[in-house]
C-alpha atoms as a PDB file:
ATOM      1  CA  UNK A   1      -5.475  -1.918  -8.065  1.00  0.00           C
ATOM      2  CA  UNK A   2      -7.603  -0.712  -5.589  1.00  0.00           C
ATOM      3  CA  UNK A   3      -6.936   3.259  -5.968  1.00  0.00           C
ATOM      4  CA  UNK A   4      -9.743   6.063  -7.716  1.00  0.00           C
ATOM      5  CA  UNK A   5      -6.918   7.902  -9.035  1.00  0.00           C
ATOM      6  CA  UNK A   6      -5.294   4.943 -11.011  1.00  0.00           C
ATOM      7  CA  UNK A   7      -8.255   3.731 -12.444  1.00  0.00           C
ATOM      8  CA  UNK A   8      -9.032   7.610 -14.428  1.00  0.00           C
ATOM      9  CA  UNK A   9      -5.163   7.315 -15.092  1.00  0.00           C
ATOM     10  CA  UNK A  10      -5.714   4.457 -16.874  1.00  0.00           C
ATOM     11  CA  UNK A  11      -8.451   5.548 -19.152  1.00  0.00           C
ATOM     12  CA  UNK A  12      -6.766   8.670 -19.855  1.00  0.00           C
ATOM     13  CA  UNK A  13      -2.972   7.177 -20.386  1.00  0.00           C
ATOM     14  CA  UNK A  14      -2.538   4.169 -21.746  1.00  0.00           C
ATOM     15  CA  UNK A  15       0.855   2.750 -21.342  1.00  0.00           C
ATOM     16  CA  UNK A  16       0.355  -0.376 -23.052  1.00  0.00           C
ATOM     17  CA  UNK A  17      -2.012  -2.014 -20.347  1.00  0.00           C
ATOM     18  CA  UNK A  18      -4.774  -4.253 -22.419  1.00  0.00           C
ATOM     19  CA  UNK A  19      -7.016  -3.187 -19.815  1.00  0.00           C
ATOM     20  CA  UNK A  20     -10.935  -2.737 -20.195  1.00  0.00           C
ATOM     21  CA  UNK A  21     -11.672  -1.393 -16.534  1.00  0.00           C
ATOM     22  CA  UNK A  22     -13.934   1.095 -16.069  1.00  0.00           C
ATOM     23  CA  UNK A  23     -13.870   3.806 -13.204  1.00  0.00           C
ATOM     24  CA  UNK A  24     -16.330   2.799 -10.756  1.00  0.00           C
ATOM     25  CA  UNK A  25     -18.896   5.367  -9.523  1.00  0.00           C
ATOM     26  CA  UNK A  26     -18.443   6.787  -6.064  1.00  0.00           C
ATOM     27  CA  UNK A  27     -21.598   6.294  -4.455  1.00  0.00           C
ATOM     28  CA  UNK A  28     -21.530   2.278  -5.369  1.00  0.00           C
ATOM     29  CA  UNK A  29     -17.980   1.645  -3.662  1.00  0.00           C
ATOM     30  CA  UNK A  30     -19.756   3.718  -0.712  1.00  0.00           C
ATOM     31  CA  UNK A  31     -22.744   1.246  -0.927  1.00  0.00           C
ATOM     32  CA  UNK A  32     -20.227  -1.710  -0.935  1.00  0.00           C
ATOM     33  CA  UNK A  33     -18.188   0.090   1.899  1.00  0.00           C
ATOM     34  CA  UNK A  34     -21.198  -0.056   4.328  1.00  0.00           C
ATOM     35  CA  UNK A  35     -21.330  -3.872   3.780  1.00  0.00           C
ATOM     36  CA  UNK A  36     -17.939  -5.155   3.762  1.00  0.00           C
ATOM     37  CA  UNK A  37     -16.488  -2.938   6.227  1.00  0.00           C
ATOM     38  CA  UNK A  38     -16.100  -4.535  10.195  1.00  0.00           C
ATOM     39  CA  UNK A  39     -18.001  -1.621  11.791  1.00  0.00           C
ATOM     40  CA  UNK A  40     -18.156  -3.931  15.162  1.00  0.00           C
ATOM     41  CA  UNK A  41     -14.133  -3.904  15.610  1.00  0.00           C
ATOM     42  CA  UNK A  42     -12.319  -1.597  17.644  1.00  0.00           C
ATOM     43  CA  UNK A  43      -9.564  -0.298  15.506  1.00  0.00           C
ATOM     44  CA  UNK A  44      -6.834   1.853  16.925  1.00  0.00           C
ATOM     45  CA  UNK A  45      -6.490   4.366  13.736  1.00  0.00           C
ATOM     46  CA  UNK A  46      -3.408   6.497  15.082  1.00  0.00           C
ATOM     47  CA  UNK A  47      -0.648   6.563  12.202  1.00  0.00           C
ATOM     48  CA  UNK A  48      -2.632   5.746   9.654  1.00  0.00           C
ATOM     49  CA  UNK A  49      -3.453   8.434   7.127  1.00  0.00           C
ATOM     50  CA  UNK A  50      -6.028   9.700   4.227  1.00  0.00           C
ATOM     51  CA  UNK A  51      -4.241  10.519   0.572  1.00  0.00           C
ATOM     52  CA  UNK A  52      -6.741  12.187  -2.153  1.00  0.00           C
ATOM     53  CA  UNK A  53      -7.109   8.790  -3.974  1.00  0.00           C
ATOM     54  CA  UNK A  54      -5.652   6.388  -1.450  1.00  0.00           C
ATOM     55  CA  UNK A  55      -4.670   5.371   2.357  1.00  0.00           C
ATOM     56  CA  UNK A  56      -1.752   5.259   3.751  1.00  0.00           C
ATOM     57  CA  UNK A  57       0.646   5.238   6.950  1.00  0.00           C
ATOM     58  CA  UNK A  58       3.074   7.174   8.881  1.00  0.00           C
ATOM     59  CA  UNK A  59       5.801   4.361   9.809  1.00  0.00           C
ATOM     60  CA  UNK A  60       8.883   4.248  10.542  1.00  0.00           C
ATOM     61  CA  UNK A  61      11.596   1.423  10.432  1.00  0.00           C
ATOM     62  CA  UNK A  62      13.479  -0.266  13.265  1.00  0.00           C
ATOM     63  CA  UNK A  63      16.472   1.701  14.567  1.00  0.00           C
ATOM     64  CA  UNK A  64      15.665   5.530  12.896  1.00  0.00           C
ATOM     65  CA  UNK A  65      15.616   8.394  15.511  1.00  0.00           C
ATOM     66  CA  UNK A  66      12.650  10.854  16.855  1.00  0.00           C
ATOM     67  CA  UNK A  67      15.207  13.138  14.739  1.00  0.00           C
ATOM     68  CA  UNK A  68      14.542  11.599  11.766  1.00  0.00           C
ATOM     69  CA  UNK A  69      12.150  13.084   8.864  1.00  0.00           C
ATOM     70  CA  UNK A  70       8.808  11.255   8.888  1.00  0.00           C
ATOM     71  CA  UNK A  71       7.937   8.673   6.039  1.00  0.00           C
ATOM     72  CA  UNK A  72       4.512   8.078   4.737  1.00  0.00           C
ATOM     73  CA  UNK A  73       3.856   4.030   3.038  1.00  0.00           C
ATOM     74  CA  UNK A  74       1.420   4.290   0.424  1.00  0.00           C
ATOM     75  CA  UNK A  75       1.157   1.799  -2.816  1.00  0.00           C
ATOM     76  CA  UNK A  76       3.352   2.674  -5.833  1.00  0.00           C
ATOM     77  CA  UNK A  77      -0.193   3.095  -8.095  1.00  0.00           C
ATOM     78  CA  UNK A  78      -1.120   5.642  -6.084  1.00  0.00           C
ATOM     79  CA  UNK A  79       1.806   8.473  -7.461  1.00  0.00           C
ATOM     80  CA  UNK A  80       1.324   9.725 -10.847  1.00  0.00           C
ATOM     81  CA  UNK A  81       4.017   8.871 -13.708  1.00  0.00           C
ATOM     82  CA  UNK A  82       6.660  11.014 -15.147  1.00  0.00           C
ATOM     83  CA  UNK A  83       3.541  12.279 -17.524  1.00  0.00           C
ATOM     84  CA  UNK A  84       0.445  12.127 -15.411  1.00  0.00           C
ATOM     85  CA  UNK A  85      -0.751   8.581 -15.218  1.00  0.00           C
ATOM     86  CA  UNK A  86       0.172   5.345 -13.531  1.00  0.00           C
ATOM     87  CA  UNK A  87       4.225   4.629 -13.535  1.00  0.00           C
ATOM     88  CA  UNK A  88       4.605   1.850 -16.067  1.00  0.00           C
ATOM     89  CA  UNK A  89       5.954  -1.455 -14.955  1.00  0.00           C
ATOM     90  CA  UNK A  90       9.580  -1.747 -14.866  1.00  0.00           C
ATOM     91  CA  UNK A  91       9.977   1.423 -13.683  1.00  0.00           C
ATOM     92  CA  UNK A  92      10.654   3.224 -10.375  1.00  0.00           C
ATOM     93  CA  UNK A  93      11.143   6.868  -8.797  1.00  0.00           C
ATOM     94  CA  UNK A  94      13.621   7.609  -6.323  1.00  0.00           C
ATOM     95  CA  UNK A  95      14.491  11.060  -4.744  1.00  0.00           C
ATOM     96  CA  UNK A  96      11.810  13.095  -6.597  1.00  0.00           C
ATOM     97  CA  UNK A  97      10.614  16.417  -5.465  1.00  0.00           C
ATOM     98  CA  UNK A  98       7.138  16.361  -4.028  1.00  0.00           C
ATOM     99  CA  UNK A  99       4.590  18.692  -2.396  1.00  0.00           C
ATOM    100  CA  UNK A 100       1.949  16.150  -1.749  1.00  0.00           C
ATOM    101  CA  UNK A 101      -0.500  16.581   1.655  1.00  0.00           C
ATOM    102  CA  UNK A 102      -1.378  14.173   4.087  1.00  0.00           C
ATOM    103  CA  UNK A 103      -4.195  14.051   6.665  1.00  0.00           C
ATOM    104  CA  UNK A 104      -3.760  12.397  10.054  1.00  0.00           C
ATOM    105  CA  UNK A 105      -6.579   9.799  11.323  1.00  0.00           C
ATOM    106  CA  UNK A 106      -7.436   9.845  15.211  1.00  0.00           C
ATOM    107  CA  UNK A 107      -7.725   6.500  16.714  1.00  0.00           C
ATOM    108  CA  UNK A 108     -11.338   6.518  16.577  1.00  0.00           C
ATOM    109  CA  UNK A 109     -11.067   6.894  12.876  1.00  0.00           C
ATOM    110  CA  UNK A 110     -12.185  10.762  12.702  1.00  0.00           C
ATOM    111  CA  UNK A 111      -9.689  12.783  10.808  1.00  0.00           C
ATOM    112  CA  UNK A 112      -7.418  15.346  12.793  1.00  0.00           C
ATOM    113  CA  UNK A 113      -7.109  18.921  11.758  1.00  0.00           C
ATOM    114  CA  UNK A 114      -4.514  20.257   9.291  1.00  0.00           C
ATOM    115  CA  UNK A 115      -2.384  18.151   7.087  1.00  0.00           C
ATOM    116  CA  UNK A 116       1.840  17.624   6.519  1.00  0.00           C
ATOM    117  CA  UNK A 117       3.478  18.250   3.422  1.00  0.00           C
ATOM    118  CA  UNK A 118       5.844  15.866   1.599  1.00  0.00           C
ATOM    119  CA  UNK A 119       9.722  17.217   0.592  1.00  0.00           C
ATOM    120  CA  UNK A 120       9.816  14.393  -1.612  1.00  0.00           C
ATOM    121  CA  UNK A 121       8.426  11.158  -3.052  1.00  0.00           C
ATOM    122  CA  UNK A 122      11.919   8.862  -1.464  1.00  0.00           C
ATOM    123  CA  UNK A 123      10.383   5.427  -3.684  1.00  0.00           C
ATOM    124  CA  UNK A 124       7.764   4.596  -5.610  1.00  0.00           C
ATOM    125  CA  UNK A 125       7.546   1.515  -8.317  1.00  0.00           C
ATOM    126  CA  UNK A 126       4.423  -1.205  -8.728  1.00  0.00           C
ATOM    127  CA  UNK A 127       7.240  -3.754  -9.879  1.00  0.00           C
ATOM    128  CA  UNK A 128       7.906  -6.761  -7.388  1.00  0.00           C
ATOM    129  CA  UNK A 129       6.292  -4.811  -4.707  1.00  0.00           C
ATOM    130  CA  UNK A 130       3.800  -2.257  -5.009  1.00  0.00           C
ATOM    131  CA  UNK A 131       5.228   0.493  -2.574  1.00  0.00           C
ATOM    132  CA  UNK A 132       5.573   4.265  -2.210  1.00  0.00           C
ATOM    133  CA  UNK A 133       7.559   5.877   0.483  1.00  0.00           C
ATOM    134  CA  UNK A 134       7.655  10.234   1.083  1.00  0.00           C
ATOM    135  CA  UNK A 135       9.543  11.753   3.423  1.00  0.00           C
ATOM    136  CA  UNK A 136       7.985  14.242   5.184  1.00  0.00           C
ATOM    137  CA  UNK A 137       9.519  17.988   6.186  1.00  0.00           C
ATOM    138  CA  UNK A 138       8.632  17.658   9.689  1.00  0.00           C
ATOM    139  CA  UNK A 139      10.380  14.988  12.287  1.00  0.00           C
ATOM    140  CA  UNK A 140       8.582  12.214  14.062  1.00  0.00           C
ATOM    141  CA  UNK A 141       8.796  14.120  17.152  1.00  0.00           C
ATOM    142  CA  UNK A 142       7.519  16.803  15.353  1.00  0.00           C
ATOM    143  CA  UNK A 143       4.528  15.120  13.863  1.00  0.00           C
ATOM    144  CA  UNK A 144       4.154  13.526  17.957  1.00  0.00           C
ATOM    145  CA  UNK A 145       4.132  16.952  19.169  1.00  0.00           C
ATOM    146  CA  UNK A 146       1.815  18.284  16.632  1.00  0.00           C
ATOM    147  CA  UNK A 147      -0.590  15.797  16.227  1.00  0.00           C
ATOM    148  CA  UNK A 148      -0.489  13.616  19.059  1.00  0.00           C
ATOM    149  CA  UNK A 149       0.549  10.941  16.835  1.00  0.00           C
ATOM    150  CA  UNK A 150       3.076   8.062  16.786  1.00  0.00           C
ATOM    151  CA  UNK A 151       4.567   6.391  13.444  1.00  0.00           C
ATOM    152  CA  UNK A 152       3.875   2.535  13.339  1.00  0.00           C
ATOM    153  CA  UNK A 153       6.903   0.533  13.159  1.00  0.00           C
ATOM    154  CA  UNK A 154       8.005  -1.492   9.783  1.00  0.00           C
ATOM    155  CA  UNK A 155       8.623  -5.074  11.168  1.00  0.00           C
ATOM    156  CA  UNK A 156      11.678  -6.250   9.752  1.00  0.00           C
ATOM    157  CA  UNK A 157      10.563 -10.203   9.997  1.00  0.00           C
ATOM    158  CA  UNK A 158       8.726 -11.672   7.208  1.00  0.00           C
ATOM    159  CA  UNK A 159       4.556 -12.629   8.119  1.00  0.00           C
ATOM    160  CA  UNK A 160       3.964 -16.255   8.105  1.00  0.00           C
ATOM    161  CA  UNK A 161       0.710 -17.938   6.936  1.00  0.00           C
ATOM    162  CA  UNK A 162      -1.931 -18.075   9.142  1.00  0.00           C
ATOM    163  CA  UNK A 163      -0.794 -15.211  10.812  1.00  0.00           C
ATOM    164  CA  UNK A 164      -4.202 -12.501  11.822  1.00  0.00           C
ATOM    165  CA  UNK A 165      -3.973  -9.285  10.302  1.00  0.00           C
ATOM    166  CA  UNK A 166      -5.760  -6.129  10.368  1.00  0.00           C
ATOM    167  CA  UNK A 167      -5.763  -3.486   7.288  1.00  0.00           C
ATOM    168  CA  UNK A 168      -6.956   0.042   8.151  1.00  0.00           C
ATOM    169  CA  UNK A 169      -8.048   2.312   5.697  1.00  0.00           C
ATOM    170  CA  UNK A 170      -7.533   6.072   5.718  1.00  0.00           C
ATOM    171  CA  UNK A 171      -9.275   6.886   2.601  1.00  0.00           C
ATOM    172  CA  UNK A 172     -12.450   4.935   4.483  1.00  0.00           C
ATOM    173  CA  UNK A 173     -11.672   5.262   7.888  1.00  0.00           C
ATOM    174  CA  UNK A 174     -12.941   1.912   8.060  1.00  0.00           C
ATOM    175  CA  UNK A 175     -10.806  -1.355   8.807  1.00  0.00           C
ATOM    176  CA  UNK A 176     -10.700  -5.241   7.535  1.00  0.00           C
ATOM    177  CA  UNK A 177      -9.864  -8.305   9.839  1.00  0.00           C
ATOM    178  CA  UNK A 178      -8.609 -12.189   9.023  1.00  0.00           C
ATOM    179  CA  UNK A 179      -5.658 -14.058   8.099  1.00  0.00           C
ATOM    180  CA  UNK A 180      -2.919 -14.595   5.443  1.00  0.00           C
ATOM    181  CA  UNK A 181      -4.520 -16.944   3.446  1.00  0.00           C
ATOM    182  CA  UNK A 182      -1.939 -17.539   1.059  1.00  0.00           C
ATOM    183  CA  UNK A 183       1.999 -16.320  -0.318  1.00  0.00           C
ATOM    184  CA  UNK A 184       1.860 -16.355  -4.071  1.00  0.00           C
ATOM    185  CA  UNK A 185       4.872 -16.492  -5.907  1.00  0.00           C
ATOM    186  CA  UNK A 186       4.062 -14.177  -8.597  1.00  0.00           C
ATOM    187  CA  UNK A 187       1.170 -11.687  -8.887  1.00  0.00           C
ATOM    188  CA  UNK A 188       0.291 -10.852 -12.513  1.00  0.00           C
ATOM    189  CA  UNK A 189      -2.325  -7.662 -13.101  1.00  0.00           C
ATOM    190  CA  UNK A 190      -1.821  -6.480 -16.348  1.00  0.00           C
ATOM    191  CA  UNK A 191       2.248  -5.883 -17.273  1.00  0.00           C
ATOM    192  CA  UNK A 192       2.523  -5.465 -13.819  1.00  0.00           C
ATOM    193  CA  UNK A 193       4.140  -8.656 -11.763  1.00  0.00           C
ATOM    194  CA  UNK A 194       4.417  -8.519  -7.606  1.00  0.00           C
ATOM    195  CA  UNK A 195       6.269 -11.134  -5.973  1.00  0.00           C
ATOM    196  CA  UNK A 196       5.270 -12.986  -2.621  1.00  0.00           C
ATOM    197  CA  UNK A 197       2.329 -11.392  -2.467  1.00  0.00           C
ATOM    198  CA  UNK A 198       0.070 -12.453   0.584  1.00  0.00           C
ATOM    199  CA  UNK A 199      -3.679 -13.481  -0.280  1.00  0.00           C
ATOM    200  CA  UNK A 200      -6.294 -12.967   2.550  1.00  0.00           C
ATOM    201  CA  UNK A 201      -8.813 -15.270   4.084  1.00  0.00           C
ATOM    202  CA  UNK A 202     -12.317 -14.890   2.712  1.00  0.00           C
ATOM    203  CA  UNK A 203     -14.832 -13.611   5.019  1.00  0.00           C
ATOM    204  CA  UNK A 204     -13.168 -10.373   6.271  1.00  0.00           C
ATOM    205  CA  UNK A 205     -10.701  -8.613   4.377  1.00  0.00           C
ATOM    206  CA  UNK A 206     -12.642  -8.374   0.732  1.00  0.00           C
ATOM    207  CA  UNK A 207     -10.862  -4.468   0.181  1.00  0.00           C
ATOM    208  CA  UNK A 208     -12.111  -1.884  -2.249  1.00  0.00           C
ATOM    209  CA  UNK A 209     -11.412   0.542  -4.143  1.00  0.00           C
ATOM    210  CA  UNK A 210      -9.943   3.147  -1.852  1.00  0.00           C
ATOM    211  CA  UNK A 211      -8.356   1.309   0.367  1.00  0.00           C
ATOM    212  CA  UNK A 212      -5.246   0.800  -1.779  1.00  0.00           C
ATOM    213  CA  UNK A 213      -1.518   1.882   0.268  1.00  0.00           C
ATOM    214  CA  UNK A 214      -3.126   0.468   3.686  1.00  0.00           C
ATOM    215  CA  UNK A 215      -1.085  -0.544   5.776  1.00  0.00           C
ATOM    216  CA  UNK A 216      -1.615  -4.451   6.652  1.00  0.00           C
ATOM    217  CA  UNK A 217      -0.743  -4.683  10.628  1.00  0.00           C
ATOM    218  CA  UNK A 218      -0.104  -7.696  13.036  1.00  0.00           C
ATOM    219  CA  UNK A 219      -2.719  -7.369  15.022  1.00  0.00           C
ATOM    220  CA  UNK A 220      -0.516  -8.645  18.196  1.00  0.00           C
ATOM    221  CA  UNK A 221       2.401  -6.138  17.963  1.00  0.00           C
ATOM    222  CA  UNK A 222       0.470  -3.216  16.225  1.00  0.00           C
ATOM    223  CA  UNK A 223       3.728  -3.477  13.728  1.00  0.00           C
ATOM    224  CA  UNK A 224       3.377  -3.305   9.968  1.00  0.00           C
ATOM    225  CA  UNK A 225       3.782  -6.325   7.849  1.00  0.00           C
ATOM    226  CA  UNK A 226       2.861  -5.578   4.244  1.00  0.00           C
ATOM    227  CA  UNK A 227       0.581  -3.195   2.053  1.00  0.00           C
ATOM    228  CA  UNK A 228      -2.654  -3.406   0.925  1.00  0.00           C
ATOM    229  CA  UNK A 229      -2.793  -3.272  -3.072  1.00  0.00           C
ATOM    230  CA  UNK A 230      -5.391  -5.022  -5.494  1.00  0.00           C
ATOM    231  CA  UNK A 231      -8.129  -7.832  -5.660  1.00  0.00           C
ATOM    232  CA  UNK A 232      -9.915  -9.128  -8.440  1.00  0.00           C
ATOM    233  CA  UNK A 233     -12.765  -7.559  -9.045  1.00  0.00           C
ATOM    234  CA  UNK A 234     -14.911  -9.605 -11.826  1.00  0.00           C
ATOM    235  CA  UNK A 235     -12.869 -12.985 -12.129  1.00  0.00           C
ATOM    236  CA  UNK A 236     -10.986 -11.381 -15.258  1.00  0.00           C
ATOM    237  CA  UNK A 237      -7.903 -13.544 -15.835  1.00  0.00           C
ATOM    238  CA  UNK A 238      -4.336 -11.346 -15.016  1.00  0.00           C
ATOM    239  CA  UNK A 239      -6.029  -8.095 -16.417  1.00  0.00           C
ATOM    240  CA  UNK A 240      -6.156  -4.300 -14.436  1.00  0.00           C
ATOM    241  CA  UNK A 241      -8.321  -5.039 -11.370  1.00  0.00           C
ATOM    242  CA  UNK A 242      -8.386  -8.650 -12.088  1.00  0.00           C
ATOM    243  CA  UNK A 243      -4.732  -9.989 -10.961  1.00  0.00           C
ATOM    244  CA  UNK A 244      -4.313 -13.946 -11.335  1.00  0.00           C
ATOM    245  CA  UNK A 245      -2.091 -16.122  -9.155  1.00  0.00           C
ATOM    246  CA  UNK A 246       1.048 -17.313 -10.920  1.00  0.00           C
ATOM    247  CA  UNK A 247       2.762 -20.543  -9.513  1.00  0.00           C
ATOM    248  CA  UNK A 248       6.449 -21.551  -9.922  1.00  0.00           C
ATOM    249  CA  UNK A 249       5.466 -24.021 -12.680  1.00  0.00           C
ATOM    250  CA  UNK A 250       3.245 -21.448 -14.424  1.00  0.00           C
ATOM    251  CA  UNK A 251       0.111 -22.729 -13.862  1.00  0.00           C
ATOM    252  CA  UNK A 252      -2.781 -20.024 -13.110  1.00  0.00           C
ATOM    253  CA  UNK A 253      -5.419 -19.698 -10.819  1.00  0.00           C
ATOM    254  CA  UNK A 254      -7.913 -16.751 -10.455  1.00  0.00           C
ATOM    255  CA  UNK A 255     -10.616 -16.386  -7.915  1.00  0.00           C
ATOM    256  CA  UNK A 256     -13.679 -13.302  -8.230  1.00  0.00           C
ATOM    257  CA  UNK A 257     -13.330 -11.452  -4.845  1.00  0.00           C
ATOM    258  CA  UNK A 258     -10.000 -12.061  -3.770  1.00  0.00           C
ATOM    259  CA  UNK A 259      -7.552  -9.263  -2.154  1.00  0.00           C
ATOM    260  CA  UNK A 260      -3.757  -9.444  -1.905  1.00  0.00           C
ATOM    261  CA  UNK A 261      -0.891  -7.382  -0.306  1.00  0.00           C
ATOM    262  CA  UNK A 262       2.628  -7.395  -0.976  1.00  0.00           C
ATOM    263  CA  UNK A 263       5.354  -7.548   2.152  1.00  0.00           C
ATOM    264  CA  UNK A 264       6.894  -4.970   3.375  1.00  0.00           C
ATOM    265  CA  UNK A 265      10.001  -6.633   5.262  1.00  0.00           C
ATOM    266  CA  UNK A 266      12.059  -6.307   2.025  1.00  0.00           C
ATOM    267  CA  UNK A 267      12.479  -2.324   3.123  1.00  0.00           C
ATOM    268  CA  UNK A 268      15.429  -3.510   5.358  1.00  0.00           C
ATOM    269  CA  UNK A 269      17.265  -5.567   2.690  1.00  0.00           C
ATOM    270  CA  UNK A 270      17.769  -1.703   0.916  1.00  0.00           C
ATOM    271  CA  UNK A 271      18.604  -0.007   4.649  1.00  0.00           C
ATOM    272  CA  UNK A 272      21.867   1.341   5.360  1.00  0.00           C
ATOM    273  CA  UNK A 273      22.868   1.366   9.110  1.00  0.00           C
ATOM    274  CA  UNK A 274      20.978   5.235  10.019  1.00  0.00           C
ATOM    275  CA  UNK A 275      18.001   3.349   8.908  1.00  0.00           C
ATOM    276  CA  UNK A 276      17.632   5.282   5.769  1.00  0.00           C
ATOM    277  CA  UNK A 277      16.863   3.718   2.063  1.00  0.00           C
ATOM    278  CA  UNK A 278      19.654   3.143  -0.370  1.00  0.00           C
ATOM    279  CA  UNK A 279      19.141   1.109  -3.452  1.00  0.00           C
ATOM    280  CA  UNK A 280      23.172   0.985  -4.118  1.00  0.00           C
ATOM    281  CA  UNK A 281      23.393  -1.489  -0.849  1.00  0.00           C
ATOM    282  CA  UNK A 282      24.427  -5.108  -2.134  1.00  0.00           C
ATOM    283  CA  UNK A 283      21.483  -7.536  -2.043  1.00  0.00           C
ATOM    284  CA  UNK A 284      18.851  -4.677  -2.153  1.00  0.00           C
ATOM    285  CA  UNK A 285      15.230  -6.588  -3.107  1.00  0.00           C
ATOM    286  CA  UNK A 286      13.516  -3.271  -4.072  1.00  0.00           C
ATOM    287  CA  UNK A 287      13.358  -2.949  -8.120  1.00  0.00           C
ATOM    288  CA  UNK A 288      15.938  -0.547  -9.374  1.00  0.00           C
ATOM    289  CA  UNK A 289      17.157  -0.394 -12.857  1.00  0.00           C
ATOM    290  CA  UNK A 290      19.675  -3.036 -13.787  1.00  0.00           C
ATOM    291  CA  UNK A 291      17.312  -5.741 -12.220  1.00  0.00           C
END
């Protein structure tokens, strides 16, 4: 999981993970930065935001209002459990207070000035999908007034392979290009599983540590399609930084170097008609207890 924060978490909380991944130094992930990142590409970095440990975006889904509070996407890895560390598997949050700070990239990639504040972490969970959602206390007109700076819509239609993507990291301030490689029906890291995850095309998108909660864009409409969240880092088999690729019929397959990204279309199967999240709404694809 390619957070800082949730690797210490793991070392210092163990929730039953048989995981033997150490924290990786700083300066080598900035080593590996200045070699993987596309420095040539001319990313448009507007709505995309820097977390302490993570990246993230300032989205927003199709039909909400300029009235609306502003929601941040980050991965579900990135918020600290009940006690601290990573939330277990099986688990989610949903309406819990939160005071967390977000910074604001330009679209050149340089940071803006000041930060906003979350009222509350909305979702989190690292089960089926590995997602986090805050809401904000100011409005998107608000944050467009403020900071100059417009939320990037959710896309409600599900990415299809082949399709070019672009994943822009606030932590970095760098970006990836390529293609969905792959859809993999399960994702297995640990006792964590993720469902249709996307794998990326090799030779462009090899993501880091850091660069987990990215949004993953379609490159054509500037919309978001999914959100950047692990890659296996030493060809480990289904362990913490090493996920594996689980097929229908069970059979394995692991590959050193690959990156994955779970969808984010499944939002509007848990959207009531404002636009807003409920988990109570029949056919709802987020995990929420009773699953």
């Amino acid at each position: 999981m390619r957070s800082f924060g949730s690797i210490i978490a793991i070392l210092v909380f163990n929730f039953g993970l048989n995981s033997q991944s150490e924290a990786k130094p700083l300066p080598l992930d900035l080593e590996r930065a200045q070699k993987v990142f596309d420095h040539e590409a001319n990313y448009d970095f507007r709505g995309i935001v820097k977390l302490s440990n993570c990246s993230g975006s300032l989205v927003r889904f199709e039909g909400a209002r300029d009235q609306d509070p502003g929601l941040i996407l980050t991965n579900g890895h990135c918020v600290s459990g009940a006690f601290g560390g990573m939330m277990p598997a099986n688990e989610f949050s949903y309406h819990v207070p939160s005071k967390r700070t977000f910074q604001f990239l330009a679209q050149d990639g340089s940071i803006l000035p000041g930060s906003v504040a979350a009222r509350e972490l909305l979702y989190a969970t690292i089960t089926w999908n590995d997602v986090a959602l805050y809401t904000l206390e100011q409005n998107y007109a608000q944050i467009k007034q403020k900071f100059g700076v417009d939320a990037i819509v959710v896309n409600s239609t599900r990415p299809k392979l082949g399709d070019p993507i672009e994943i822009l990291s606030g932590y970095w301030q760098q970006g990836y290009s390529c293609r969905i490689d792959r859809f993999v029906f399960e994702l297995r890291e640990a006792d964590y599983v993720s469902k249709d995850s996307m794998r990326y095309s090799k030779g462009g998108c090899e993501t880091i540590h850091g660069t987990s909660g990215s949004p993953i864009l379609d490159p054509r409409t500037r919309t978001v399609v999914g959100i950047n969240s692990t890659g296996n880092d030493s060809g480990g088999h289904c362990t913490m930084d090493n996920p594996c690729e689980v097929s229908e019929n069970g059979q394995i397959y692991v590959e050193k170097g690959r990156s994955y990204g779970d969808q984010t279309h499944v939002f509007y199967s848990c959207l009531d008609s404002s636009a807003r999240l409920d988990l109570t709404i029949e056919g709802c694809r987020l995990f929420h207890k009773g699953e």
